[in-house]
Protein backbone atom coordinates (compact mmCIF):
# COMPACT_ATOMS: atom_id res chain seq x y z
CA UNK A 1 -10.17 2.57 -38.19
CA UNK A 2 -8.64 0.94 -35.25
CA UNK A 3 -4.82 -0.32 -35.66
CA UNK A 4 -5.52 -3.60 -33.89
CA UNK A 5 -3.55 -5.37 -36.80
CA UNK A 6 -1.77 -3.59 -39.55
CA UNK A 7 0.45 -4.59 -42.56
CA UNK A 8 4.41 -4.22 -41.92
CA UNK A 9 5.41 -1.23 -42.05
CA UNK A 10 8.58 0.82 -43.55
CA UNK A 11 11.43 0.46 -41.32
CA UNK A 12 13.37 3.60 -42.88
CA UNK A 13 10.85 5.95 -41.85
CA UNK A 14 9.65 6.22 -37.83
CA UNK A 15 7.25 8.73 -36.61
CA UNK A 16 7.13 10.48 -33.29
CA UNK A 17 4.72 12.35 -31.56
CA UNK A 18 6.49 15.66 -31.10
CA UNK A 19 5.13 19.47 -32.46
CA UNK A 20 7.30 22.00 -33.71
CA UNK A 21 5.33 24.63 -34.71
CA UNK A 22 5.44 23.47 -38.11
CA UNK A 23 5.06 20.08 -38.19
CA UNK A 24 6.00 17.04 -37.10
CA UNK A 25 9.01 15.52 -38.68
CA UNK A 26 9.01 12.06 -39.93
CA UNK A 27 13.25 10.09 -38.99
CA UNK A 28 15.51 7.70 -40.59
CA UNK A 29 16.67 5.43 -38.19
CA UNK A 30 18.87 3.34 -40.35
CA UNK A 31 21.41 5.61 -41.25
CA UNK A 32 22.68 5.33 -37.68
CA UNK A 33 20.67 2.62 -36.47
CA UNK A 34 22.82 -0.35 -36.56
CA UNK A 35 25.79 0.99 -34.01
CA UNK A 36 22.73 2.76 -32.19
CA UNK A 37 20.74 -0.94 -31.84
CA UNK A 38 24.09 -2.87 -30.32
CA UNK A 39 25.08 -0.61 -27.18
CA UNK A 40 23.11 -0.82 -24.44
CA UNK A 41 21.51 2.38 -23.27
CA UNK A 42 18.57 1.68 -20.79
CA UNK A 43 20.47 0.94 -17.16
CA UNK A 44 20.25 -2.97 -17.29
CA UNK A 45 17.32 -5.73 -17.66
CA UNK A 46 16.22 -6.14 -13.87
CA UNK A 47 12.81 -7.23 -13.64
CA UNK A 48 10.36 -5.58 -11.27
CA UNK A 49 10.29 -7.34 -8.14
CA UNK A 50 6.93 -8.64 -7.30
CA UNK A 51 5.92 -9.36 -3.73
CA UNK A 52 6.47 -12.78 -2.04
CA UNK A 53 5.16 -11.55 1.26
CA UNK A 54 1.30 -11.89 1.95
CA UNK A 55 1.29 -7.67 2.78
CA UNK A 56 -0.77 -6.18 0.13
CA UNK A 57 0.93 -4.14 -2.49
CA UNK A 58 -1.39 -1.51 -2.86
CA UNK A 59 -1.39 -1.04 1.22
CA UNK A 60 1.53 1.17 1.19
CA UNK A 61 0.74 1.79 4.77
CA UNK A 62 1.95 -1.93 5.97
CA UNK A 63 5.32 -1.65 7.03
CA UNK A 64 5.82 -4.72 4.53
CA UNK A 65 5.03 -2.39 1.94
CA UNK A 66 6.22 1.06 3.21
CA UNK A 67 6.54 4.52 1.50
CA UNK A 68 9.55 6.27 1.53
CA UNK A 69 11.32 10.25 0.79
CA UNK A 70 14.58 9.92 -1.68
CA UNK A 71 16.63 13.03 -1.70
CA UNK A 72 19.82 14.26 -2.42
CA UNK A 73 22.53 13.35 0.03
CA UNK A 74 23.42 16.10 1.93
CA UNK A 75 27.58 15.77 3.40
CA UNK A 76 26.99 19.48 5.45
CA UNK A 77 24.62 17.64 8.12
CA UNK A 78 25.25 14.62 10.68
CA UNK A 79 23.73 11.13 9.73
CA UNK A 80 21.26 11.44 12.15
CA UNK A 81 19.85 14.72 10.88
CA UNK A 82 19.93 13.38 7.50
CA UNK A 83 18.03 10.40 8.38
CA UNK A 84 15.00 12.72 10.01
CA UNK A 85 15.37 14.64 6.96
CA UNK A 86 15.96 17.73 8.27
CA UNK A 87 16.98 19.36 4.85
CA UNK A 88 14.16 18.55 3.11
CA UNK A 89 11.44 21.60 3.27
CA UNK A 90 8.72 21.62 6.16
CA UNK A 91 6.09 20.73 4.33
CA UNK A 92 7.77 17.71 3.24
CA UNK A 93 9.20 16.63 6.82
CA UNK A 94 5.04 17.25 7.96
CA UNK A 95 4.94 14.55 5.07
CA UNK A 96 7.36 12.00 6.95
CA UNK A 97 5.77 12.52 10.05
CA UNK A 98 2.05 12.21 8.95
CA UNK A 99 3.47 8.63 6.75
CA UNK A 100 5.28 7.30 10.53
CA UNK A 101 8.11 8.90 10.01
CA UNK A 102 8.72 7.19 7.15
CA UNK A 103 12.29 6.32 6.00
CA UNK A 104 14.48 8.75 3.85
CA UNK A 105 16.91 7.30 1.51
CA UNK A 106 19.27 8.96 -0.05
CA UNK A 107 20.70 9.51 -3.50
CA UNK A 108 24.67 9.67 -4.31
CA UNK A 109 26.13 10.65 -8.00
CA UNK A 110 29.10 7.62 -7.35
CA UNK A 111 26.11 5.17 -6.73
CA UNK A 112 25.08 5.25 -10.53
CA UNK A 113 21.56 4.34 -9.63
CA UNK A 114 22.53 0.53 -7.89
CA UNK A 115 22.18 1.79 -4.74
CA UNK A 116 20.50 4.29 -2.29
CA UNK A 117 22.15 5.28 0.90
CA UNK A 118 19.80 4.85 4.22
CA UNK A 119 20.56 6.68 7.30
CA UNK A 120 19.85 5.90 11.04
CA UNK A 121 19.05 7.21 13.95
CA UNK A 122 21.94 5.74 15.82
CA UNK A 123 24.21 7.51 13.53
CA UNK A 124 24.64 4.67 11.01
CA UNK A 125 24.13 3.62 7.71
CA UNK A 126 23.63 1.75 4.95
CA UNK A 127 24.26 1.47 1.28
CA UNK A 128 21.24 -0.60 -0.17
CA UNK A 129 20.62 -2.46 -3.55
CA UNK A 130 17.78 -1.11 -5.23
CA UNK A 131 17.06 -3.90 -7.25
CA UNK A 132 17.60 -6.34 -4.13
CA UNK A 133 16.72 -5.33 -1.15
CA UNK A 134 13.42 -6.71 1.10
CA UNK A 135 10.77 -4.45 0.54
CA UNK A 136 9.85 -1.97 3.71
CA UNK A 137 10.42 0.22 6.24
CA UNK A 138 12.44 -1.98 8.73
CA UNK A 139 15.81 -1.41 8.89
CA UNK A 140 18.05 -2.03 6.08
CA UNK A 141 14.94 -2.05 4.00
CA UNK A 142 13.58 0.09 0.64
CA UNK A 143 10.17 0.95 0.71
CA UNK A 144 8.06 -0.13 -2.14
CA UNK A 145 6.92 3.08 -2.87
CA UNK A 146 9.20 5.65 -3.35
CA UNK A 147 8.67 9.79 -3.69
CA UNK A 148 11.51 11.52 -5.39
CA UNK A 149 12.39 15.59 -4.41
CA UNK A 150 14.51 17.07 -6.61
CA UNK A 151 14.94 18.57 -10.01
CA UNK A 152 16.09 16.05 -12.60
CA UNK A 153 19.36 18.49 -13.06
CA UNK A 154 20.12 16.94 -9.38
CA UNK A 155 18.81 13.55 -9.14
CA UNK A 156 18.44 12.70 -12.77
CA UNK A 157 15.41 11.08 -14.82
CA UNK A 158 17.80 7.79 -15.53
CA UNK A 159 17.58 7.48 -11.43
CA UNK A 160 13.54 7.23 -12.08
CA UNK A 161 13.61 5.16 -14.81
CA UNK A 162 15.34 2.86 -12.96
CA UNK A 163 13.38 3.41 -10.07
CA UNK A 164 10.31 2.72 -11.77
CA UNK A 165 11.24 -0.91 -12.38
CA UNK A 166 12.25 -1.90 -8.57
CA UNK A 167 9.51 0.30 -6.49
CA UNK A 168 6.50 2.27 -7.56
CA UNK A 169 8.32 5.77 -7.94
CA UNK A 170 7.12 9.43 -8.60
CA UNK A 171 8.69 13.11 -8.18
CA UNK A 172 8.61 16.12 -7.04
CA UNK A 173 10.06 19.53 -8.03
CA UNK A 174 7.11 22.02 -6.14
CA UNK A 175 8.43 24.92 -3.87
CA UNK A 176 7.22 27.43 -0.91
CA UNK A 177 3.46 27.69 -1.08
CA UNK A 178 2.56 25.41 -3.87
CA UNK A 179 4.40 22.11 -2.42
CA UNK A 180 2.64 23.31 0.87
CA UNK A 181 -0.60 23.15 -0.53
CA UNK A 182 0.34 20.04 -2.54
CA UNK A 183 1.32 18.23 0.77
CA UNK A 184 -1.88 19.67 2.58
CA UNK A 185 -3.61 17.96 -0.09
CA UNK A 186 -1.95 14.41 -0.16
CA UNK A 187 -2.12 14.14 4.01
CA UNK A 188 -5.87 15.04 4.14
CA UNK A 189 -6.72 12.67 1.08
CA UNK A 190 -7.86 15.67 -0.89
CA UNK A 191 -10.94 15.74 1.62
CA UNK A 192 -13.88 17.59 0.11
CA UNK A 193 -12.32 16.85 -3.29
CA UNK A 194 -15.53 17.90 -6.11
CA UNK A 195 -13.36 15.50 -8.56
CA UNK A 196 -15.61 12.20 -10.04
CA UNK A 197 -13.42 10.06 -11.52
CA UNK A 198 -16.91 8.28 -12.54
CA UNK A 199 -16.68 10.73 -15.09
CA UNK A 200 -13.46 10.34 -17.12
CA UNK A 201 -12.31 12.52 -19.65
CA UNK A 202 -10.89 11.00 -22.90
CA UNK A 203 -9.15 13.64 -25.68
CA UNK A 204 -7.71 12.10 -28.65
CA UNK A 205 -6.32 14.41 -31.47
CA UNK A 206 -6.31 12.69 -34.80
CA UNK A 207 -4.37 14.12 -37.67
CA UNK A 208 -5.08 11.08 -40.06
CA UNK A 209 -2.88 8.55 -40.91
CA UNK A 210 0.32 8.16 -41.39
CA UNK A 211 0.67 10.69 -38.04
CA UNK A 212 1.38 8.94 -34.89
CA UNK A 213 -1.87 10.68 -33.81
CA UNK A 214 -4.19 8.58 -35.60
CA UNK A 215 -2.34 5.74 -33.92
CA UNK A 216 -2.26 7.05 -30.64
CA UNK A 217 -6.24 7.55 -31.03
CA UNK A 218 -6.57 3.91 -32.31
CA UNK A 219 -4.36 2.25 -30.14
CA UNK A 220 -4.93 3.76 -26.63
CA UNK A 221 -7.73 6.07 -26.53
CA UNK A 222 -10.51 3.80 -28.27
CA UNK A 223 -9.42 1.03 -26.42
CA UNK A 224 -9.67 2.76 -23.27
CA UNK A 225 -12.73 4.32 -24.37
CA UNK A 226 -14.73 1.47 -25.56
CA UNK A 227 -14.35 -0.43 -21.83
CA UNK A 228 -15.13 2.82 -20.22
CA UNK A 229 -18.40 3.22 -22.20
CA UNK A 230 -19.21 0.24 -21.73
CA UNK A 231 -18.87 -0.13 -17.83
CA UNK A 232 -22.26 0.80 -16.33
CA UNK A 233 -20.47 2.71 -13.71
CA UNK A 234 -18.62 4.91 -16.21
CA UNK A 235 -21.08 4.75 -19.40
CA UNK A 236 -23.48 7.85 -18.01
CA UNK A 237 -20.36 10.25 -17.12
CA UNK A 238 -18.21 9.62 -19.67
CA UNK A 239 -17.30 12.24 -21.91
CA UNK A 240 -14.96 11.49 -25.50
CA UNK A 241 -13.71 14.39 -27.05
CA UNK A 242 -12.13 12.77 -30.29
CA UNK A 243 -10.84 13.66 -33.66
CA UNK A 244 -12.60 16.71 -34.90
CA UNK A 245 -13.79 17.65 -31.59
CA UNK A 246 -10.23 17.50 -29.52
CA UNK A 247 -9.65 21.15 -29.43
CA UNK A 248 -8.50 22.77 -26.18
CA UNK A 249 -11.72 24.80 -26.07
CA UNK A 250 -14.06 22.32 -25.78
CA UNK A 251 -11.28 19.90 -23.62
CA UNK A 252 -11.48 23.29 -20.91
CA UNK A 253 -14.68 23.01 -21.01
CA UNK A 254 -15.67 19.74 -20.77
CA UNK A 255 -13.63 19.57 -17.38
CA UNK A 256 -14.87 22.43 -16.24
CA UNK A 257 -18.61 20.91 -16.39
CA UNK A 258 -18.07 17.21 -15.53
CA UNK A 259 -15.19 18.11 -12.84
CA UNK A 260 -13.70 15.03 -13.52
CA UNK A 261 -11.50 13.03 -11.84
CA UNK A 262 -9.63 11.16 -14.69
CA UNK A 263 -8.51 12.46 -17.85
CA UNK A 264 -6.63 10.64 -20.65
CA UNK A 265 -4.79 12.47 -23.56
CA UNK A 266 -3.81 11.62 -26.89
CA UNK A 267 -1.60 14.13 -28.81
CA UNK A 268 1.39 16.05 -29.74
CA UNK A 269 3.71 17.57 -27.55
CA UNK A 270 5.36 21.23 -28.32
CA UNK A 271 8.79 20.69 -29.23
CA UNK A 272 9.63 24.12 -30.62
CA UNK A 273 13.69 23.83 -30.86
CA UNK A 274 14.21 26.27 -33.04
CA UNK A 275 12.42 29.20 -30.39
CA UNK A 276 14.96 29.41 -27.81
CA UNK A 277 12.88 32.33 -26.03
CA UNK A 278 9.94 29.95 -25.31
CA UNK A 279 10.93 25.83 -25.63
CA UNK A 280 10.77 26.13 -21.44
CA UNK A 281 7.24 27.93 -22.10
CA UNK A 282 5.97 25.96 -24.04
CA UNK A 283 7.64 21.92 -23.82
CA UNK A 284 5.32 19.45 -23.76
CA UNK A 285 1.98 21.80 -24.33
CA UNK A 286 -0.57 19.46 -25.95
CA UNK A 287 -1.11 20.06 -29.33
CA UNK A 288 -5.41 20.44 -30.29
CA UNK A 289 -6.72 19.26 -34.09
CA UNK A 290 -6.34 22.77 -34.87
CA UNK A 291 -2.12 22.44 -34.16
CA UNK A 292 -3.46 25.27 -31.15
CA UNK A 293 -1.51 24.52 -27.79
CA UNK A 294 -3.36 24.04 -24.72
CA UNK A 295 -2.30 26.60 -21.62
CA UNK A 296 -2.66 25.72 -18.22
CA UNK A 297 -3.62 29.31 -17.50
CA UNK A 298 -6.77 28.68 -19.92
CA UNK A 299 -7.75 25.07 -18.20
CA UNK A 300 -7.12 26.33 -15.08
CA UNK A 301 -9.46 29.39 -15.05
CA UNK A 302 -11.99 26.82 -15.61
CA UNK A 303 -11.41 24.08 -13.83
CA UNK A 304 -9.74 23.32 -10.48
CA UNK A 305 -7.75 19.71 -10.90
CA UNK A 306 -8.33 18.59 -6.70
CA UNK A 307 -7.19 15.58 -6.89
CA UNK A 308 -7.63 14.26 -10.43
CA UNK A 309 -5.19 11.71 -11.76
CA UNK A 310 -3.93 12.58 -15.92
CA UNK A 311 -2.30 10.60 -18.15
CA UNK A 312 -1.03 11.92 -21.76
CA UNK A 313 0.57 10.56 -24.19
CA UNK A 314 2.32 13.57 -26.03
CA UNK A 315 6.15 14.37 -26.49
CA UNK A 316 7.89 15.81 -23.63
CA UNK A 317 4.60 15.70 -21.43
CA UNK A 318 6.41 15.28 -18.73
CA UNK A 319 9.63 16.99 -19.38
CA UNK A 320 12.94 16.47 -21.44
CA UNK A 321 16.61 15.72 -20.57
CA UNK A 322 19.69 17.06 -21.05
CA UNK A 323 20.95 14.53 -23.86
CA UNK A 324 18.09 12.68 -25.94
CA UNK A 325 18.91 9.12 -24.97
CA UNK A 326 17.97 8.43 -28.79
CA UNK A 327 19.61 11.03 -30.45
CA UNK A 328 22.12 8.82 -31.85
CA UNK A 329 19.78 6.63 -33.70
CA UNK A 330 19.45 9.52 -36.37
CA UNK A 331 22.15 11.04 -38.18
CA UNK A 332 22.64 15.02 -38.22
CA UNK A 333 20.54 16.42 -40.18
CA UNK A 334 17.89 14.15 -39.84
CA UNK A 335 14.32 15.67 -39.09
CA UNK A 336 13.79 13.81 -35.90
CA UNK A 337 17.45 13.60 -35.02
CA UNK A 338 18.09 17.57 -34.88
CA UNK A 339 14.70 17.69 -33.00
CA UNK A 340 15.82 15.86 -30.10
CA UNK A 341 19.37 17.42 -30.48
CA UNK A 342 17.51 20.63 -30.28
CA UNK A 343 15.31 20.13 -27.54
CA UNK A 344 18.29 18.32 -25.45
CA UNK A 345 20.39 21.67 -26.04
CA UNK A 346 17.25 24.27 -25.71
CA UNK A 347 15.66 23.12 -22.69
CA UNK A 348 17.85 20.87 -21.00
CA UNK A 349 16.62 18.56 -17.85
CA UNK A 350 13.38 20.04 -16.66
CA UNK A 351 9.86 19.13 -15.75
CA UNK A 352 7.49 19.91 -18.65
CA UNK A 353 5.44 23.78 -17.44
CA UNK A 354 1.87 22.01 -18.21
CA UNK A 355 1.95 19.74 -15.42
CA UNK A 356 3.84 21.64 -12.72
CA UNK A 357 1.33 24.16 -13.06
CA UNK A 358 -1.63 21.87 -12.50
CA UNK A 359 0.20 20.44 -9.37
CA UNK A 360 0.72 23.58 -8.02
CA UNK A 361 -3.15 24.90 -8.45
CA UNK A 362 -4.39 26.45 -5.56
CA UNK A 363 -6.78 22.51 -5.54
CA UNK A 364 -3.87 20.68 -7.05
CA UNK A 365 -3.65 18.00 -9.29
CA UNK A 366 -3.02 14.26 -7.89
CA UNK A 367 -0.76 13.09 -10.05
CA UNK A 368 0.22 13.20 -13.84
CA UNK A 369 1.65 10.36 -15.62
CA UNK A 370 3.42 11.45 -19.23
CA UNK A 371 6.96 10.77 -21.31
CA UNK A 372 10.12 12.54 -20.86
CA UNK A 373 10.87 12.87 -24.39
CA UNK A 374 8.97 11.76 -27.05
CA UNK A 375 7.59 8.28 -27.78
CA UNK A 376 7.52 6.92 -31.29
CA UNK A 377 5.35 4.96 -33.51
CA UNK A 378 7.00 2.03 -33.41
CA UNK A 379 6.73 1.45 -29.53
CA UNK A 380 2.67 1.40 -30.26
CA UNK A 381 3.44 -1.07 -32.82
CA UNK A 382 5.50 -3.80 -33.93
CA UNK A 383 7.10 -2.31 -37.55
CA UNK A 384 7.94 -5.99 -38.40
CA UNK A 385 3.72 -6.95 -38.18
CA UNK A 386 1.86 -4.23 -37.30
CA UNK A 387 0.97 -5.48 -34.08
CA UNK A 388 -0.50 -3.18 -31.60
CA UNK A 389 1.21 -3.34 -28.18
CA UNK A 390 -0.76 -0.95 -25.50
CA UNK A 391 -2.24 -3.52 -23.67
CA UNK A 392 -0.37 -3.32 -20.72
CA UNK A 393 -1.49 0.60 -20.92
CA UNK A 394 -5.02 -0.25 -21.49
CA UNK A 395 -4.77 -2.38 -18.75
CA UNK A 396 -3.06 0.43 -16.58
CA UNK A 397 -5.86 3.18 -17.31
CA UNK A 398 -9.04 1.44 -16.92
CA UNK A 399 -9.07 -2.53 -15.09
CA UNK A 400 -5.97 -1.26 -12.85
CA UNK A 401 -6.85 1.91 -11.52
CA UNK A 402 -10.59 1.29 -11.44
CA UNK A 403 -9.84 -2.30 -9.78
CA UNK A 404 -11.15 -1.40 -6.45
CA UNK A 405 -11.19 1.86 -3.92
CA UNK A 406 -8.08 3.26 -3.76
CA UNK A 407 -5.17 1.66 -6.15
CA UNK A 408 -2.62 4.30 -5.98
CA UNK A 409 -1.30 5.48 -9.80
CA UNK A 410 1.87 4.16 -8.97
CA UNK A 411 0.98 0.09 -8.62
CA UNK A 412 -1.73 0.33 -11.05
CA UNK A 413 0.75 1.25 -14.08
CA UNK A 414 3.51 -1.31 -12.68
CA UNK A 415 2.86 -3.78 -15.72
CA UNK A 416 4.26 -1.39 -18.32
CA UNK A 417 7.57 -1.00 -16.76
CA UNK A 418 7.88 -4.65 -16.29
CA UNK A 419 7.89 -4.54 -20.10
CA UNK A 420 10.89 -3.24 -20.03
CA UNK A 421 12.58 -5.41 -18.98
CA UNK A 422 11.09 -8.17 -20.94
CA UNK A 423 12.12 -5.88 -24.30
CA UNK A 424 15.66 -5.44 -22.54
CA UNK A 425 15.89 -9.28 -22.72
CA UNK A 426 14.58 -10.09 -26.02
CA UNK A 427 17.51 -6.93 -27.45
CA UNK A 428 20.27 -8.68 -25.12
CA UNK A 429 19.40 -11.82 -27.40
CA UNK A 430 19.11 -10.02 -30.72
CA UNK A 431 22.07 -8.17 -29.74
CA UNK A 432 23.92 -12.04 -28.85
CA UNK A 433 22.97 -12.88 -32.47
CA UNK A 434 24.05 -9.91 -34.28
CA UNK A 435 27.51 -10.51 -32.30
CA UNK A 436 27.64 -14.44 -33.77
CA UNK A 437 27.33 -12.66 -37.35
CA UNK A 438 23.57 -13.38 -38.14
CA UNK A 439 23.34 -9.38 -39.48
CA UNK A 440 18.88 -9.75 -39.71
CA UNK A 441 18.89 -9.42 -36.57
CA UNK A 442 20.41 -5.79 -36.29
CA UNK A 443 16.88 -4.33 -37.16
CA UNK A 444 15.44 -6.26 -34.38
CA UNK A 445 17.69 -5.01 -31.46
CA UNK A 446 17.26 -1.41 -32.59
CA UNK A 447 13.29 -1.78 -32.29
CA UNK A 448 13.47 -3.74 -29.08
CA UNK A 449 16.30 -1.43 -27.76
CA UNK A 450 13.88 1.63 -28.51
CA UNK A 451 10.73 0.15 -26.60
CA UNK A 452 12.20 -0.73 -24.19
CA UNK A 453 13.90 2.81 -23.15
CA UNK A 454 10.12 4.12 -24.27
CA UNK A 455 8.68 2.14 -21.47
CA UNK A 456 11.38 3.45 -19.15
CA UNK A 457 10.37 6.56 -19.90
CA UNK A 458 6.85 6.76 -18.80
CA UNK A 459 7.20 8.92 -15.20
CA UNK A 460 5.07 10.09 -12.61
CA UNK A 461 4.83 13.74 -11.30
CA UNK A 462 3.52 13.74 -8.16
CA UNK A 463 3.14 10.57 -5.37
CA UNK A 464 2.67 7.42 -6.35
CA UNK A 465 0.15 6.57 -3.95
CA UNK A 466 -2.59 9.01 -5.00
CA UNK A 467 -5.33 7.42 -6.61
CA UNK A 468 -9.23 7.61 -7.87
CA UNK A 469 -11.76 9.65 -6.26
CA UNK A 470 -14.27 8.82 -5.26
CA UNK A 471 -15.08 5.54 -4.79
């Protein structure tokens, strides 16, 4: 069945799609939920700024458009070594070179995320808005695109959530030979790349309802997969590994035969808290039909990613934080609250292993677009009607990215974080009525608080302008 439309459901119970070992535990929200739902918690409501200039968004290669290195600020060099970036690892500065030497802006704790600090030749500077200033690489100018170089235990993930809303934003943690080869890689295109994106890869687990895996089957992967299959481009090279049939096995081997450059997952994410000896092992390993967790050492003796772009939608795909921004919606001992306590405390702020090992293959992957921390249930759907709310995602992973030759990941998923702020708005106004004593409305800014920061959450590991081959 596909959740298109489904009856309310309970708002005492929330589901999230996170693995254990042993299962996945099902929260109460409303213990805690009504202090949790009235204090803000996801860095503001900007809106994404859409261009007003003729330059073409996905060009990042006009100057109107720009793409740009954001470090760490760096107080042991001069400005004008900082501005060449001249701490920043050679393959990296090869990358500023080979991109016109392309601006570096730079990241200070004191800034809390409004601004980014732009150095200059001359010696000078100059602390810039994020959310205001003209798009670009002129001076005095953030460039639309934006790649981020650091560990989120330096530059945190709140910087790229916030990031992803103003500029089309990814991040990188890779080191010695495998950011080499990574960088190789971007400059050259991935020339020679064997990876068809004309033959996408779709893997949807399905435990059966009520698991957030039969919804995350029903509401994003058939979607997706039903306009795939039925694009003549796509139809022939297609492959759907679904319910039954979503075990890692047959997921390594169906890349390893099509060599595809697209894949699209739908599952649990290891969350095993209560293993301090592996959590960092094993965070964010997708979670097969058979509750069997998918290595990267296993895919990657069979297939070489070069290039491909992967999107999953698992818990902790892309990594976790050091405090669960929604920890506090669940009391102590609540299943789901003492899973994200757990995971906060056990693995801290890291990239998730899975994808840092498929971006530092010897062919690495393009890019990889996941969750830091889990998502829930009730971000797929509206608990108050059952309505289904991935089309902005839908939109992302099939009319966006296969729009034309060459829409990098990073523009092509820009409608999901402009959700965001429309949530943030519609919670500042249930939040204004629960404050003028209308207490029905409390349920309504906790859901609309929670999408919202779910929607922040979505990141990108890896540059934002790598797209689709070939075309």
């Amino acid at each position: 069945m596909t959740p298109q439309l489904l009856p309310p459901i309970a708002e005492t119970e929330i589901r999230l799609n996170a693995w254990t070992g042993a299962e996945s535990p099902v929260g109460n929200p409303t213990l805690n939920g009504p202090a949790w739902g009235l204090v803000q918690r996801s860095g503001g409501s900007s809106s994404f700024l859409r261009s007003t200039r003729p330059a073409d968004p996905k060009n990042w290669r006009d100057p109107e458009v720009g793409w740009g290195l954001v470090l760490p600020d760096n107080d042991l060099l001069d400005p004008k070594a900082k501005a060449a970036g001249e701490d920043a690892p050679e393959p990296l500065r090869k990358l500023l070179a080979d991109r016109g030497d392309a601006p570096v802006l730079r990241w200070r704790p004191e800034f809390h995320d409004d601004l980014l600090r732009r150095y200059y030749s001359d010696g000078q500077y100059a602390d810039l808005s994020v959310a205001a200033s003209a798009r670009g690489v002129a001076r005095h100018q953030i460039p639309r695109y934006l790649l981020i170089y650091a560990e989120p235990t330096v530059i945190p993930w709140t910087t790229q959530y916030i990031l992803n809303r103003m500029a089309f934003t990814g991040r990188l943690t890779l080191q010695g030979a495998a950011l080499e080869r990574y960088v190789e890689h971007l400059i050259s295109n991935w020339a020679g790349s064997a990876a068809d994106a004309r033959k996408p890869v779709v893997w949807s687990v399905d435990h059966g309802f009520p698991d957030i895996s039969w919804l995350m089957r029903g509401a994003l992967a058939e979607p997706v997969w039903r306009k795939m299959h039925q694009d003549d481009d796509l139809r022939v090279g297609a492959v759907r590994l679904d319910a039954a049939d979503a075990n890692g096995a047959k997921l390594v081997d169906a890349l390893g035969v099509t060599k595809t450059g697209f894949v699209i997952t739908t599952s649990h994410g290891a969350t095993p808290y209560l293993s301090p000896l592996t959590i960092k092992d094993d965070l964010g390993l997708l979670v097969d039909v058979g509750h069997g967790l998918l290595r990267a050492v296993d895919l990657l003796a069979a297939w070489a990613p070069d290039g491909a772009v992967w999107y999953s939608h698992a818990c902790c795909s892309a990594g976790s934080d050091s405090a669960s921004r929604f920890q506090d919606l669940f009391a102590e001992g609540d299943a789901v609250g003492d899973l994200l306590r757990g995971v906060a405390t056990g693995a801290g702020a890291m990239v998730a292993p899975f994808p840092m090992a498929l971006l530092s293959a010897e062919k690495p992957l393009g890019a990889w677009v996941g969750h830091v921390e889990p998502t829930f249930d009730w971000t797929l759907r509206d608990p108050s009607n059952g309505q289904v709310l991935t089309s902005a995602l839908v939109q992302a992973l099939y009319q966006e990215l296969y729009l034309a030759a060459g829409v990098p990941i990073g523009y092509a998923i820009r409608a999901f974080y402009e959700e965001a702020a429309d949530f943030m708005v519609l919670w500042k106004r249930a939040k204004d009525s629960v404050n003028a004593g209308d207490s029905s409305a409390i349920a309504r800014a906790r859901y609309l608080q929670l999408v919202a920061m779910d929607r922040q959450a979505l990141v990108i590991l890896g540059d934002p302008t790598v797209s689709l081959r070939p075309f």
